[in-house]
Protein backbone atom coordinates (compact mmCIF):
# COMPACT_ATOMS: atom_id res chain seq x y z
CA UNK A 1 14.53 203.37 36.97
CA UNK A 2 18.26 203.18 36.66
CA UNK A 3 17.94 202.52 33.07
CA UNK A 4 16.04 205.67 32.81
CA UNK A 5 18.44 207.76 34.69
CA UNK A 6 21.34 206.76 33.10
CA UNK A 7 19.45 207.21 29.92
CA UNK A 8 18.98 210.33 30.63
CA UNK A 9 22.24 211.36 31.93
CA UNK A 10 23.94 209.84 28.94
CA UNK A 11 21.36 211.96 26.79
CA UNK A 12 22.10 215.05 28.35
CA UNK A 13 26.26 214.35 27.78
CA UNK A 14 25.04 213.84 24.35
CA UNK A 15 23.51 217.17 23.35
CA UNK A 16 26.33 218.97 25.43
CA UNK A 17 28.34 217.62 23.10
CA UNK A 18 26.35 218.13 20.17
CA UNK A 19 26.15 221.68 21.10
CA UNK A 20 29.65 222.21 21.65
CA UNK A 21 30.23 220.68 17.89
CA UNK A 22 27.46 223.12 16.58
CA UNK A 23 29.46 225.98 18.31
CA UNK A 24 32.89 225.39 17.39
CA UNK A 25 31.92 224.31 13.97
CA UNK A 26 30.38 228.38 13.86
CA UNK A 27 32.48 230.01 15.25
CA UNK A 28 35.07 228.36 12.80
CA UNK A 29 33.21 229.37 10.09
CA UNK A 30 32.59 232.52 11.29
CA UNK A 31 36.23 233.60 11.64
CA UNK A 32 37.04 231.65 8.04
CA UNK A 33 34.32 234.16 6.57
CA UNK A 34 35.81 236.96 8.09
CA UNK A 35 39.50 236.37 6.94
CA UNK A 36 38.56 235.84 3.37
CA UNK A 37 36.19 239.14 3.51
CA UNK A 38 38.96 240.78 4.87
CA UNK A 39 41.01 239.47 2.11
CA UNK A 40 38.94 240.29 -0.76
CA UNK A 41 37.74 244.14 0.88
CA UNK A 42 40.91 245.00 2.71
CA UNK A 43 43.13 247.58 2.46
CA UNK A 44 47.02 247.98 3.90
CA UNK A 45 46.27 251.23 6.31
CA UNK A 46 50.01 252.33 5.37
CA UNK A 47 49.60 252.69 2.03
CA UNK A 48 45.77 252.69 1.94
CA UNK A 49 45.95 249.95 -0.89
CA UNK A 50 44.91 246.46 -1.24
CA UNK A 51 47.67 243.89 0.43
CA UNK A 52 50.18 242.47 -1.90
CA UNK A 53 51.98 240.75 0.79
CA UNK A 54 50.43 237.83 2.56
CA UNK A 55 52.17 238.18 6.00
CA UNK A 56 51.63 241.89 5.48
CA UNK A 57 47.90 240.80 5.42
CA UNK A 58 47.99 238.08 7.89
CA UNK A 59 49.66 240.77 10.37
CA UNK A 60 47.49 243.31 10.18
CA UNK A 61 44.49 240.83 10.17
CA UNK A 62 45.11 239.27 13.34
CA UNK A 63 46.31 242.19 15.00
CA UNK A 64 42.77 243.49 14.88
CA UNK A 65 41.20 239.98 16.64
CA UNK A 66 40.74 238.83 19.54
CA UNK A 67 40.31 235.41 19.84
CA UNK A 68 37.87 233.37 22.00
CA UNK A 69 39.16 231.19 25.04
CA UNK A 70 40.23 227.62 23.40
CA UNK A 71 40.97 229.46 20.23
CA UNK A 72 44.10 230.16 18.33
CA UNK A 73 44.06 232.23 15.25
CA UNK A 74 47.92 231.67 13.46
CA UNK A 75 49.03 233.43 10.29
CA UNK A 76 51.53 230.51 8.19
CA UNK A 77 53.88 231.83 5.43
CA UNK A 78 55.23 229.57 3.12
CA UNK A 79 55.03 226.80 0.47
CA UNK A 80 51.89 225.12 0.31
CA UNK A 81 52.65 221.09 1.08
CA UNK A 82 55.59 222.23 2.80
CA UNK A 83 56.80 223.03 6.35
CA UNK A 84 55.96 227.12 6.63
CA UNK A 85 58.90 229.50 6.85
CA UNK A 86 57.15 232.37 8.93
CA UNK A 87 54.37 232.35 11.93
CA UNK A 88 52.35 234.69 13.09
CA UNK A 89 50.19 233.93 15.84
CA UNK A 90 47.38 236.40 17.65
CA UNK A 91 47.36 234.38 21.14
CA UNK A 92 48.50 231.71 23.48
CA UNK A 93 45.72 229.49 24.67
CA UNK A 94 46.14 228.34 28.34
CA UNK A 95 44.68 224.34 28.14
CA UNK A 96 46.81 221.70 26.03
CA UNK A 97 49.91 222.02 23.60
CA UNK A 98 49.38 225.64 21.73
CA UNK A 99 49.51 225.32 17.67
CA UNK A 100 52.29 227.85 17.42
CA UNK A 101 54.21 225.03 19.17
CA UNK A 102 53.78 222.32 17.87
CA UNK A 103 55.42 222.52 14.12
CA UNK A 104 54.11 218.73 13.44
CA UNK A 105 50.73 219.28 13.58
CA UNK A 106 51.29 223.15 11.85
CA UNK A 107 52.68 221.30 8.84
CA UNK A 108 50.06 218.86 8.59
CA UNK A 109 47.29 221.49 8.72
CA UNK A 110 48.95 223.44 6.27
CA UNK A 111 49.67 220.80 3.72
CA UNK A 112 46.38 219.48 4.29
CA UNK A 113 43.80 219.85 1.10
CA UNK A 114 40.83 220.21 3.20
CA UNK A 115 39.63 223.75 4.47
CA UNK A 116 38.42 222.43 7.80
CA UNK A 117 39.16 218.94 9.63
CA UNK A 118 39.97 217.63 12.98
CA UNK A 119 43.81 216.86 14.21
CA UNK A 120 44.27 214.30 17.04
CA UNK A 121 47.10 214.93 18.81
CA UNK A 122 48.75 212.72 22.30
CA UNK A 123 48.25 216.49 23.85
CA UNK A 124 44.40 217.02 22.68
CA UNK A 125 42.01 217.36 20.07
CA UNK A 126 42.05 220.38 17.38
CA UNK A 127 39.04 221.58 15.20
CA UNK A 128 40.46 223.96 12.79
CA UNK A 129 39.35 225.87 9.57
CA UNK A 130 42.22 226.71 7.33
CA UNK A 131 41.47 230.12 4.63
CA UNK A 132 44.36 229.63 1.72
CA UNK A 133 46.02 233.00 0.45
CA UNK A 134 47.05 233.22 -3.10
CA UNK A 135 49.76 234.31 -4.36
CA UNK A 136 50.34 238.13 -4.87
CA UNK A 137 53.08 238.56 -7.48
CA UNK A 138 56.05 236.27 -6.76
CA UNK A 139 55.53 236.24 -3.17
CA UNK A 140 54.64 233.05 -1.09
CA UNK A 141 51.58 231.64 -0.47
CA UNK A 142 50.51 231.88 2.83
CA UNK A 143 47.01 230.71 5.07
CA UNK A 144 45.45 231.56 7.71
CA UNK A 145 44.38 229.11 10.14
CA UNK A 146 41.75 229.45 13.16
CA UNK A 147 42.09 226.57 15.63
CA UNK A 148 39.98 225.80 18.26
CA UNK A 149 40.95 223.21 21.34
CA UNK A 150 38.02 221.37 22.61
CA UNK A 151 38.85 219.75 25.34
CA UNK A 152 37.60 222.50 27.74
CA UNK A 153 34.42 221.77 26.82
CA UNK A 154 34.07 218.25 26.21
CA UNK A 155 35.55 218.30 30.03
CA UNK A 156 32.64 220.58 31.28
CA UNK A 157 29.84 218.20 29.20
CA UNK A 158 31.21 214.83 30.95
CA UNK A 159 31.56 216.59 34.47
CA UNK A 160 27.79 217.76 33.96
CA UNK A 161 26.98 213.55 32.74
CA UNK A 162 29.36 212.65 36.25
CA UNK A 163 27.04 214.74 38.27
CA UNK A 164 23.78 213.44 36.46
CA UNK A 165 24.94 210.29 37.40
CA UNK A 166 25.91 210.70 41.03
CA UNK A 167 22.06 212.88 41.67
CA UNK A 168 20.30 209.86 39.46
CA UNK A 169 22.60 207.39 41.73
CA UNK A 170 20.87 209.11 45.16
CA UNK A 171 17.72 209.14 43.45
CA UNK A 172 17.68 205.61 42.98
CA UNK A 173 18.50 204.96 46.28
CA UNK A 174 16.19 207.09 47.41
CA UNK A 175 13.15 205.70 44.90
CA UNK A 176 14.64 202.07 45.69
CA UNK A 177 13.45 203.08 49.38
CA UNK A 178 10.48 204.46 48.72
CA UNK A 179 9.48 201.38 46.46
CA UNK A 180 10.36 198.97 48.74
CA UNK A 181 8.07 200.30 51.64
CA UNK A 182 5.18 201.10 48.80
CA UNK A 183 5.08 197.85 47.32
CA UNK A 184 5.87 195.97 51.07
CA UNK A 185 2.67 197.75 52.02
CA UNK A 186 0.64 196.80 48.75
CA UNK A 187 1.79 193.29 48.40
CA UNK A 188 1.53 192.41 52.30
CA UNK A 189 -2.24 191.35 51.36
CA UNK A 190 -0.71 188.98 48.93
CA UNK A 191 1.33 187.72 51.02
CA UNK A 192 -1.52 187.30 53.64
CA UNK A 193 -3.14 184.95 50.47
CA UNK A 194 -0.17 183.38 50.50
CA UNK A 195 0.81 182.33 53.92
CA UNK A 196 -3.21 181.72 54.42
CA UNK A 197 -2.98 179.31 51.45
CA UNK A 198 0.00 177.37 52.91
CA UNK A 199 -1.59 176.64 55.89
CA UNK A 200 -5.18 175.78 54.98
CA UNK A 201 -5.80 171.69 55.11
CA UNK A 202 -8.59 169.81 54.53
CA UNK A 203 -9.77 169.54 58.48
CA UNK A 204 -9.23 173.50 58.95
CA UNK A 205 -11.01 175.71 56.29
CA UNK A 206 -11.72 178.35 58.65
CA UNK A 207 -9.36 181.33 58.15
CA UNK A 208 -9.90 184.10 56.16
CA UNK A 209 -8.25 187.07 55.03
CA UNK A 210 -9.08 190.07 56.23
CA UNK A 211 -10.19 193.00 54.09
CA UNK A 212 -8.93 196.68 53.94
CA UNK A 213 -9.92 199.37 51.11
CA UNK A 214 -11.36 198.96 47.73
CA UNK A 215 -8.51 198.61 46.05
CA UNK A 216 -7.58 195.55 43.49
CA UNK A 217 -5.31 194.01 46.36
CA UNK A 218 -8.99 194.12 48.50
CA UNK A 219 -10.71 192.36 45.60
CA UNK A 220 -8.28 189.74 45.45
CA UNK A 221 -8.71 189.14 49.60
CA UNK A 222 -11.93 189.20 49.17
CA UNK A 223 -12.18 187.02 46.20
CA UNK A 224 -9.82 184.33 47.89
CA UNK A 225 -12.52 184.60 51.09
CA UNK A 226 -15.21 183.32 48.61
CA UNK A 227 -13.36 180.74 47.59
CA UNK A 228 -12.45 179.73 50.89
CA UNK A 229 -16.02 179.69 51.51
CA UNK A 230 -17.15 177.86 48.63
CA UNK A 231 -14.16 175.40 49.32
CA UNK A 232 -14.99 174.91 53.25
CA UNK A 233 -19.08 174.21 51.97
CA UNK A 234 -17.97 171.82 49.60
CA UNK A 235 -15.64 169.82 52.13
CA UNK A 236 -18.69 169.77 54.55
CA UNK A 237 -20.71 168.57 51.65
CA UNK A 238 -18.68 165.79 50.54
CA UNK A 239 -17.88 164.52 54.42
CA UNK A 240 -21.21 164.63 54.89
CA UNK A 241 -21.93 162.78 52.12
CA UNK A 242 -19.54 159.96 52.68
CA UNK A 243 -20.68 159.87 56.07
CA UNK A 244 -24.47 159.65 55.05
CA UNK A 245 -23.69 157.17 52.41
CA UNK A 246 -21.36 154.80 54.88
CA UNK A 247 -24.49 154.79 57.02
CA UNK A 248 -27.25 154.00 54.29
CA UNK A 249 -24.79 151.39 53.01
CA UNK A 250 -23.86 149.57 56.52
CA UNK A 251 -27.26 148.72 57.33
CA UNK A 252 -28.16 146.49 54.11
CA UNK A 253 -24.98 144.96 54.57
CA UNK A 254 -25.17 144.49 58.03
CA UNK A 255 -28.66 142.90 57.78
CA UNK A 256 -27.20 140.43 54.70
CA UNK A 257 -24.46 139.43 56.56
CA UNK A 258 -26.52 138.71 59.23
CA UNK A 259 -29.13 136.49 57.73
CA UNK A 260 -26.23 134.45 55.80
CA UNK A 261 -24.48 133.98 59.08
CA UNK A 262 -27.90 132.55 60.65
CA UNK A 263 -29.05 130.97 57.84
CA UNK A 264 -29.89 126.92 58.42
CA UNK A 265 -30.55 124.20 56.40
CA UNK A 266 -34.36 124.03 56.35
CA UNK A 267 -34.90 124.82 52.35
CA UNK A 268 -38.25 126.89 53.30
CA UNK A 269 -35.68 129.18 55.35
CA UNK A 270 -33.35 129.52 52.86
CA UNK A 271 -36.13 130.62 50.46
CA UNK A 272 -36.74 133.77 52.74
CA UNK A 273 -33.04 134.63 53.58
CA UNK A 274 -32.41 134.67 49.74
CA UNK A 275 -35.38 136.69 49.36
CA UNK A 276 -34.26 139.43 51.97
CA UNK A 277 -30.76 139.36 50.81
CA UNK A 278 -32.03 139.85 46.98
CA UNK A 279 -34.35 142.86 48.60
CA UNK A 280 -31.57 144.42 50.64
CA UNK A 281 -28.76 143.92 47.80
CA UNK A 282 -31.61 145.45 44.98
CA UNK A 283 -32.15 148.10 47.92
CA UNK A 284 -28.04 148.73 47.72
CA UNK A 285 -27.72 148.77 44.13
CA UNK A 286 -30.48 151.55 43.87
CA UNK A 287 -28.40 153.74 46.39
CA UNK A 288 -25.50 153.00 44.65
CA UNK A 289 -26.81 153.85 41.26
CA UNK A 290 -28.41 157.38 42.66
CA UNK A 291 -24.79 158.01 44.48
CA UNK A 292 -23.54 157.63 40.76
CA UNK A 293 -25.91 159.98 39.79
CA UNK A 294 -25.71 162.73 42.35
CA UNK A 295 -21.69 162.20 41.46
CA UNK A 296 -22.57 163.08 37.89
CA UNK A 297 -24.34 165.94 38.16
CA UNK A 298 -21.30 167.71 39.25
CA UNK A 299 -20.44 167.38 35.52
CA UNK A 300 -20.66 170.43 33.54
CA UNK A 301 -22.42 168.36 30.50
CA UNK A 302 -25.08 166.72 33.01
CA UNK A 303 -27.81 169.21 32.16
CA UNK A 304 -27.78 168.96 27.78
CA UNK A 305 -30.74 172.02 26.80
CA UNK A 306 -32.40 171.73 23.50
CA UNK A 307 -35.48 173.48 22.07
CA UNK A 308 -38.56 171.51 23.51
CA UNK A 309 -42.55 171.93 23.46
CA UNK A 310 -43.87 172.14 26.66
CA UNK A 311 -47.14 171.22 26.10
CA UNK A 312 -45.86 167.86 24.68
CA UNK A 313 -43.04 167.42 27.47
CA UNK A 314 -45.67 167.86 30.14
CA UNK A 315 -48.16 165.02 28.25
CA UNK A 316 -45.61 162.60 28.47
CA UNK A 317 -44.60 163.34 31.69
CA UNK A 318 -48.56 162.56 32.71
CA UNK A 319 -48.45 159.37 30.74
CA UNK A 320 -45.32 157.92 32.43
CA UNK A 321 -46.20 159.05 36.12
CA UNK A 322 -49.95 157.51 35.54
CA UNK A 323 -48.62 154.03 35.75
CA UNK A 324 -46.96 154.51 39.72
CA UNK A 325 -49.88 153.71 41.32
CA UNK A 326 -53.61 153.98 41.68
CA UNK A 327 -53.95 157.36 42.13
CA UNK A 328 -56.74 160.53 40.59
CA UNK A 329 -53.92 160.96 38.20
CA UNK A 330 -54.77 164.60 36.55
CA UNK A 331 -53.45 166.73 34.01
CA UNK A 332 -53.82 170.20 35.57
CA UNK A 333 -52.12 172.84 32.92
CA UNK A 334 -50.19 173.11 30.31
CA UNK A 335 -47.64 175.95 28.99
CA UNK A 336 -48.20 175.97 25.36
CA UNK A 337 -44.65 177.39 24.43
CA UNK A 338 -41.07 176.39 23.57
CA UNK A 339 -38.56 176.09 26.08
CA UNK A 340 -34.61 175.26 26.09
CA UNK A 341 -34.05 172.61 28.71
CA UNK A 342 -32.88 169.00 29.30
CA UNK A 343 -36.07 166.86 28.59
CA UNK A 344 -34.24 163.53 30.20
CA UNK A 345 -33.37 165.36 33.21
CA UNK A 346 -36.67 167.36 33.58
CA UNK A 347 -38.62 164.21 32.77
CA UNK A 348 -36.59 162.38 35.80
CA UNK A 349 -37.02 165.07 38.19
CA UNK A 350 -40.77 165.50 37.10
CA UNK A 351 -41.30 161.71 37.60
CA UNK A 352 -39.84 161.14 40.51
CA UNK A 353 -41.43 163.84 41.87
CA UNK A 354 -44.46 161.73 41.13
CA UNK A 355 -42.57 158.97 42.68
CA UNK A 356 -42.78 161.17 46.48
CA UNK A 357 -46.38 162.32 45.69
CA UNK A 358 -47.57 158.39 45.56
CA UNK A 359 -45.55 157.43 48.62
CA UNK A 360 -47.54 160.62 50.71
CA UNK A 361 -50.64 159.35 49.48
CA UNK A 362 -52.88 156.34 49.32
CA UNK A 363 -55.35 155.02 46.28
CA UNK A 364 -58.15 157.23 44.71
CA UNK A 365 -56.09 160.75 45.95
CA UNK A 366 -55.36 163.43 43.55
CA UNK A 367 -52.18 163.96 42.12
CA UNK A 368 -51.62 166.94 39.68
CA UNK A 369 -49.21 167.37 37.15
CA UNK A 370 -48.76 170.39 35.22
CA UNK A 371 -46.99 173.18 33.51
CA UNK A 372 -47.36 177.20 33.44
CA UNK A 373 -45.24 179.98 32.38
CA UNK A 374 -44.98 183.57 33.59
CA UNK A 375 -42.80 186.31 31.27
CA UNK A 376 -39.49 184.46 31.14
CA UNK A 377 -40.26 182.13 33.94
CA UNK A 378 -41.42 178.72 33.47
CA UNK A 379 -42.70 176.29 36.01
CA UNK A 380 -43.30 172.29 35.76
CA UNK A 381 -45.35 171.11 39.08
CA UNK A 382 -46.60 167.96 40.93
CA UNK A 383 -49.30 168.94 43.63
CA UNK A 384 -50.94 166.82 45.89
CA UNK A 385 -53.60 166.00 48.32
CA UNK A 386 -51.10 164.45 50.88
CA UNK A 387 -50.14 165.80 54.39
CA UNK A 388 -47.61 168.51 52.99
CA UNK A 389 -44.07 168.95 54.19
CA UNK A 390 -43.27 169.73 58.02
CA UNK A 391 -41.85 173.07 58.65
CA UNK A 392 -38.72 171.85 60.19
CA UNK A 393 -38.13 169.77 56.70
CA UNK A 394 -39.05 172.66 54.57
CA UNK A 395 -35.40 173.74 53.77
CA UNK A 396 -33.74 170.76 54.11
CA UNK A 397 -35.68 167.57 52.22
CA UNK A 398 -33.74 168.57 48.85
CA UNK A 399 -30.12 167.62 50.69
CA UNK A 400 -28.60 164.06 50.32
CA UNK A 401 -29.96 161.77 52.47
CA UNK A 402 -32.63 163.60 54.22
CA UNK A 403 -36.12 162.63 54.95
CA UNK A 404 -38.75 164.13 56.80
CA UNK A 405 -39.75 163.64 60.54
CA UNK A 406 -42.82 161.66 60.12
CA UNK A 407 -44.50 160.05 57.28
CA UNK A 408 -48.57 159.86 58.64
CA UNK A 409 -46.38 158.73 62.43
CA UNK A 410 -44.41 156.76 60.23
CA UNK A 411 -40.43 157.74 59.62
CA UNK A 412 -39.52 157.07 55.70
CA UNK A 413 -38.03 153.90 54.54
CA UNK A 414 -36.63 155.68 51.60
CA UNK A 415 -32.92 156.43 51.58
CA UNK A 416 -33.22 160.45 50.99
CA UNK A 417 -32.01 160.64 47.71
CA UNK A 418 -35.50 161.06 45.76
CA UNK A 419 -35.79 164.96 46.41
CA UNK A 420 -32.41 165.27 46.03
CA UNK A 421 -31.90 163.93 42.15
CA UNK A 422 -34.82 165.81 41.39
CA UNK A 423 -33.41 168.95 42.53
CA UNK A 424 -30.87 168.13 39.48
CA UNK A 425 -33.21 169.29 36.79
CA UNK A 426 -33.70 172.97 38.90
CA UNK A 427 -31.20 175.25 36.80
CA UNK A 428 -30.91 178.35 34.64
CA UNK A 429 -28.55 178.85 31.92
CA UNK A 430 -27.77 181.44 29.31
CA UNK A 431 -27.76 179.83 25.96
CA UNK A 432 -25.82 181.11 23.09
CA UNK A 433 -28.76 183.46 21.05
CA UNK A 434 -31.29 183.45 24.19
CA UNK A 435 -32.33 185.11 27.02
CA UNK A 436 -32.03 183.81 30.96
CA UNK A 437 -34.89 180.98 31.12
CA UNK A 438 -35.20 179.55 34.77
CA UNK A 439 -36.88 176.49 34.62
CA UNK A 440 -38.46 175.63 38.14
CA UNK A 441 -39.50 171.69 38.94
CA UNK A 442 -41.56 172.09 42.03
CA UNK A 443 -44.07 169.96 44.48
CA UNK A 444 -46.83 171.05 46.25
């Protein structure tokens, strides 16, 4: 802003000035052309012929003007390049050293070559235009010389710039003001995102921002909310992960550090503590391979789509669940189509899908495996004849380490991370020259 201002101000001096040039410059031409019309069209009102004396013509010239304020029109008589013998002058101008006194700067214009020019003088500036009179028989040459002093005006133009300046100076002030209050008011949310920021720790995710308007400022509070949100869910995620996985992983090792610590000398005992502590430490290194896993899948290359034939993904899927156990293994339906999905991952979630459907069941029950599509929506399924999930467990047996309330009056042995790698393979993605596909993996 005070760029601008004192742009502007310094603009406006500028064309002042400009002006003032373009005026002076015509009205020094204009009383040059008038002096040599009068010269060339005269005639000496005494004896009613042309002039044949130059001061005769100079005097009778300017008695008939009447100059301007800042201007001096002076008659000089003499020898051109030398000092001139004879003045005559038409008026006395009231600002700076008059031309008709100072015989310096009369001799310079007069000797000068040029017809107009500028003279700087210690006492001011002079624009002047100089008309040269020839010679009219043997008498003198003579000139006639219209100055014009513009310091006047030059004056007025920087007083106008001076009180530019001084209105643009309280108009700063005043915008400054204005500003300050504006952008307080705008940027306060900001620096509500700011202070909110500083203190948010891990244990206290809890405070938000609150929202006013729909302005970009509200977008930004509310964006930083979600995030805040998405933040606190993951924090409660991850302790409750740790805790989870602290608690699967304590008992194994509790139980093999008991059985070492009791362990005798009797070789048949020693058999069966070895055996446990194999099972438990196998038991350990599943959970820890599955916590691996689940850590994985936060990866953005953990799901890897290609083009793949359904019909053929959901065979092998039925070949490689067949072999968990002695079940009515049967392949229900098949989506003859292509797809763009992860075959590893679907496979895995497909199979141990399977996996949960054997465990819920018991030899010569029906298990279903299948595949169906609907528009852009495509569905790979494991149903079966097992006692179905509680309602309490409905939304909750696809976190970490949850299992359902009973198994048949039996709680799970399983660690609660089956349902939960599975739910890996659910996704939908946009891929680069396709639609949205959402590819479901579901149980029944």
């Amino acid at each position: 802003m005070a760029v601008a201002l004192a742009s502007v101000a310094a603009t406006t001096r500028s064309i002042l000035l400009r002006d003032t040039d373009q005026r002076i410059n015509g009205l020094l031409a204009q009383e040059a052309g008038e002096f040599a019309n009068f010269e060339e069209q005269g005639f000496d009102p005494e004896t009613g012929r042309p002039f044949t004396d130059p001061g005769r013509l100079l005097r009778v010239f300017l008695e008939r003007q009447y100059a301007d304020l800042d201007e001096e029109l002076v008659g000089l008589v003499g020898e051109v390049g030398s000092r001139p013998t004879q003045i005559i002058q038409q008026r006395e101008i009231p600002v700076g050293r008059p031309l008709h006194e100072d015989a310096d700067a009369r001799r310079r214009i007069y000797a000068s070559p040029d017809s107009t020019g500028t003279l700087e003088r210690p006492e001011g500036e002079i624009r002047w235009a100089k008309v040269t009179v020839a010679r009219y028989g043997g008498e003198p040459a003579a000139a006639f010389v219209v100055a014009f002093h513009p310091g006047r005006e030059q004056a007025r133009a920087d007083e106008v710039f001076r009180v530019l300046l001084a209105i643009s100076g309280v108009a700063l002030l005043m915008t400054t003001g204005i500003a300050w209050v504006v952008a307080g008011r705008i940027l306060k949310p900001v620096r509500l995102v700011r202070t909110t920021a500083a203190q948010l720790t891990e244990q206290d995710l809890t405070r938000r921002i609150p929202v006013h308007g729909h302005d970009d400022v509200a977008a930004l509070a509310e964006t930083f909310n979600a995030m805040l949100d998405r933040l606190e869910r993951a924090f409660a995620t991850q302790r409750r992960f740790v805790d989870d996985a602290g608690h699967e992983l304590r008992t194994p090792i509790t139980i093999v550090r008991g059985h070492l610590e009791l362990m005798g000398d009797d070789p048949a005992e020693r058999e069966e503590t070895v055996r446990l502590v194999t099972d438990e430490l196998d038991r350990m290194s599943r959970i820890v391979e599955d916590l691996l896993l689940l850590a994985k899948a936060e990866r953005p290359d953990f799901v890897t789509p290609e083009p793949v034939q359904l019909a053929e993904l959901t065979a092998d899927v039925f070949v490689k669940a067949r072999t968990l156990g002695e079940r009515e293994w049967v392949l229900d339906g098949v989506a003859d189509r292509e797809a763009h999905l992860d075959p590893q991952r679907i496979t895995q979630a497909m199979v141990q899908l399977a996996q949960n459907a054997v465990q819920h069941t018991t030899a010569g029950q029906r298990v279903r495996i299948g595949s169906r599509a609907d528009g852009s929506r495509i569905e790979l399924y494991v149903a079966d004849s097992g006692p179905g999930v509680q309602p309490q467990d409905a939304e909750v047996i696809f976190e970490r380490f949850r299992r359902g309330t009973a198994r048949r009056g039996v709680r799970g042995s399983g660690a609660g991370l089956g349902l939960s790698m599975s739910e890996l393979a659910r996704t939908e993605r946009v891929l680069p020259g396709h639609g949205s596909r959402s590819y479901d993996v579901g149980v029944v």
